[in-house]
C-alpha atoms as a PDB file:
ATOM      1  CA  UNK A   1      67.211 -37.627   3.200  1.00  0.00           C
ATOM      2  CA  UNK A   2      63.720 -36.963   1.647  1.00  0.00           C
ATOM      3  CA  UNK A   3      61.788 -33.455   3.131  1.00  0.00           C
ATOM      4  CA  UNK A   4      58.100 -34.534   3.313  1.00  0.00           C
ATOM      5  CA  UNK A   5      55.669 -31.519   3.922  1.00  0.00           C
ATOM      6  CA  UNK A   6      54.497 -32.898   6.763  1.00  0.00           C
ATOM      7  CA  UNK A   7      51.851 -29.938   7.341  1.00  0.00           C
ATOM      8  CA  UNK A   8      49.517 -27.398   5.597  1.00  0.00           C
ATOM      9  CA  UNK A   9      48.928 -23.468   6.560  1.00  0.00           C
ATOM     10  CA  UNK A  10      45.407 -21.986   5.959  1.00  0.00           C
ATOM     11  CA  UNK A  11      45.272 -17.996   5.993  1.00  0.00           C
ATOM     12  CA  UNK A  12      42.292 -16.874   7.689  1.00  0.00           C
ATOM     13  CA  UNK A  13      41.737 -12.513   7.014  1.00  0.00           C
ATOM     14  CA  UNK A  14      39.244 -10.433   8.576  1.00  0.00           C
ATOM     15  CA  UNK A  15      38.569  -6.795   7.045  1.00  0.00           C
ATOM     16  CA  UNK A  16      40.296  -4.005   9.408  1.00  0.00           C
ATOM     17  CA  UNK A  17      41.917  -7.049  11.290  1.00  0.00           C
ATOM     18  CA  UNK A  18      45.184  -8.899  11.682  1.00  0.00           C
ATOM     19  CA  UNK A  19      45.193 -12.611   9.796  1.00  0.00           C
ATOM     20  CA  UNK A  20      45.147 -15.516  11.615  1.00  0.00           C
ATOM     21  CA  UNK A  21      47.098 -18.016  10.397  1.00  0.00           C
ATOM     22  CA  UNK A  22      46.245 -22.341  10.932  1.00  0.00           C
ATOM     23  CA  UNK A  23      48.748 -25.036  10.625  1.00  0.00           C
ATOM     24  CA  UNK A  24      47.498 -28.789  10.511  1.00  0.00           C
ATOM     25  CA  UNK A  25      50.345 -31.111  11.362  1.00  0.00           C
ATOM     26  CA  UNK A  26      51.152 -34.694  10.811  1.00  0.00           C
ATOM     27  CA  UNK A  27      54.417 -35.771  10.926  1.00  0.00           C
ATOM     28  CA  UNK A  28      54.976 -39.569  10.286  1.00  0.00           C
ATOM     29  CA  UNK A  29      55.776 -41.926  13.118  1.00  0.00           C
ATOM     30  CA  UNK A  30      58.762 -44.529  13.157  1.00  0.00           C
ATOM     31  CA  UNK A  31      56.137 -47.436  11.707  1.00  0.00           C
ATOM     32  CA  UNK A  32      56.206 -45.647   8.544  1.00  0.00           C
ATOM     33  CA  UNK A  33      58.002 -47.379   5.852  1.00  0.00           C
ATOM     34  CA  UNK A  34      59.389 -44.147   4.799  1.00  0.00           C
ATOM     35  CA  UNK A  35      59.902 -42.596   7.689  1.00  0.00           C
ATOM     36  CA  UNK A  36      64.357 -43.891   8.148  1.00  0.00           C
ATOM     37  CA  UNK A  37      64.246 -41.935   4.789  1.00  0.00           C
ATOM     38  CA  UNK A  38      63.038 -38.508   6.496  1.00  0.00           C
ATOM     39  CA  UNK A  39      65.164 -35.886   8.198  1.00  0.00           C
ATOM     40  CA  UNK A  40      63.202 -35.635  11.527  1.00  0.00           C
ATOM     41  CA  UNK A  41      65.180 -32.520  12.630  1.00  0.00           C
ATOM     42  CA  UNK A  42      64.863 -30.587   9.677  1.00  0.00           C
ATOM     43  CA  UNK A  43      60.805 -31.115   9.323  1.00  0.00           C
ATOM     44  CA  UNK A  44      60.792 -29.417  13.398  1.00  0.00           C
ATOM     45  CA  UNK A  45      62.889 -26.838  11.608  1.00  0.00           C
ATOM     46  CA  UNK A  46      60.624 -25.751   8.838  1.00  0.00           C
ATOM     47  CA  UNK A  47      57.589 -25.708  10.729  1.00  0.00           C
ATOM     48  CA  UNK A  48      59.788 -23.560  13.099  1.00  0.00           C
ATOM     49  CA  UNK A  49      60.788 -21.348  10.513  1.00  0.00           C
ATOM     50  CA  UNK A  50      57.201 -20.661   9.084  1.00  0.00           C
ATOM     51  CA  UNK A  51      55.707 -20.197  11.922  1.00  0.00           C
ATOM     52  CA  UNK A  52      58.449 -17.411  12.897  1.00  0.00           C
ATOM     53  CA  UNK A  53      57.690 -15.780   9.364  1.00  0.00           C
ATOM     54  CA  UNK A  54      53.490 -15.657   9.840  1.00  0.00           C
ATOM     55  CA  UNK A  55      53.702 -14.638  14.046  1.00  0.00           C
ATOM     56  CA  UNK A  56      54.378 -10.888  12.669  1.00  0.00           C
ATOM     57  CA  UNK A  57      51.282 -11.333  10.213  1.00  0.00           C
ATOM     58  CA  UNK A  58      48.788 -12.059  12.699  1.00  0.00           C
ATOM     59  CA  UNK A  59      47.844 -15.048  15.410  1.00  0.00           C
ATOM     60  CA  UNK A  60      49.059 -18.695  14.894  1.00  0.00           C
ATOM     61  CA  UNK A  61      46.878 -22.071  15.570  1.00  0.00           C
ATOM     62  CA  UNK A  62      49.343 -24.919  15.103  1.00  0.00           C
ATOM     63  CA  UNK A  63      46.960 -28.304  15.357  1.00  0.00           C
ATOM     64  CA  UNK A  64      47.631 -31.911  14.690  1.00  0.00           C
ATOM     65  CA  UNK A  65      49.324 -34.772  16.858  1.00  0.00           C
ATOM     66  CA  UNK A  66      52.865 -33.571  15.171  1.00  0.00           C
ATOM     67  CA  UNK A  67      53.932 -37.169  15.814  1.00  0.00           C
ATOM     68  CA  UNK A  68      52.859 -37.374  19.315  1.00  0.00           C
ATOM     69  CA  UNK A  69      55.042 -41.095  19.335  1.00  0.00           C
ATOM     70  CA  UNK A  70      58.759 -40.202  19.519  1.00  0.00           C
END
């Protein structure tokens, strides 16, 4: 199975403030001809992950239709 980074993080600091961290997502849909190659699970389970590891840095905005289709 191929692991496509299926999303980018943009750090967003104020001075004497907490971060705020911004995650686009896009996570190909089933019409993709790449997308029987992709672990579906484990892309859910990254973006899981880093978004456990910046929540104790500061706010999270997660935005993108994250494959609104399946």
């Amino acid at each position: 199975m191929m692991n496509i980074l299926c999303y980018t993080w943009l750090k967003i600091a104020k001075p004497n403030d907490m971060s705020t961290s911004v995650v686009g997502c896009y996570i190909p849909h089933q019409d993709f001809d790449f997308f029987c190659c992709l672990d579906k699970h484990q892309m859910f389970a990254n973006l899981e992950d880093h978004i456990t590891y910046f929540i104790h840095k500061g706010g999270i905005i997660v935005f993108g239709d994250i494959n609104a289709h399946t």
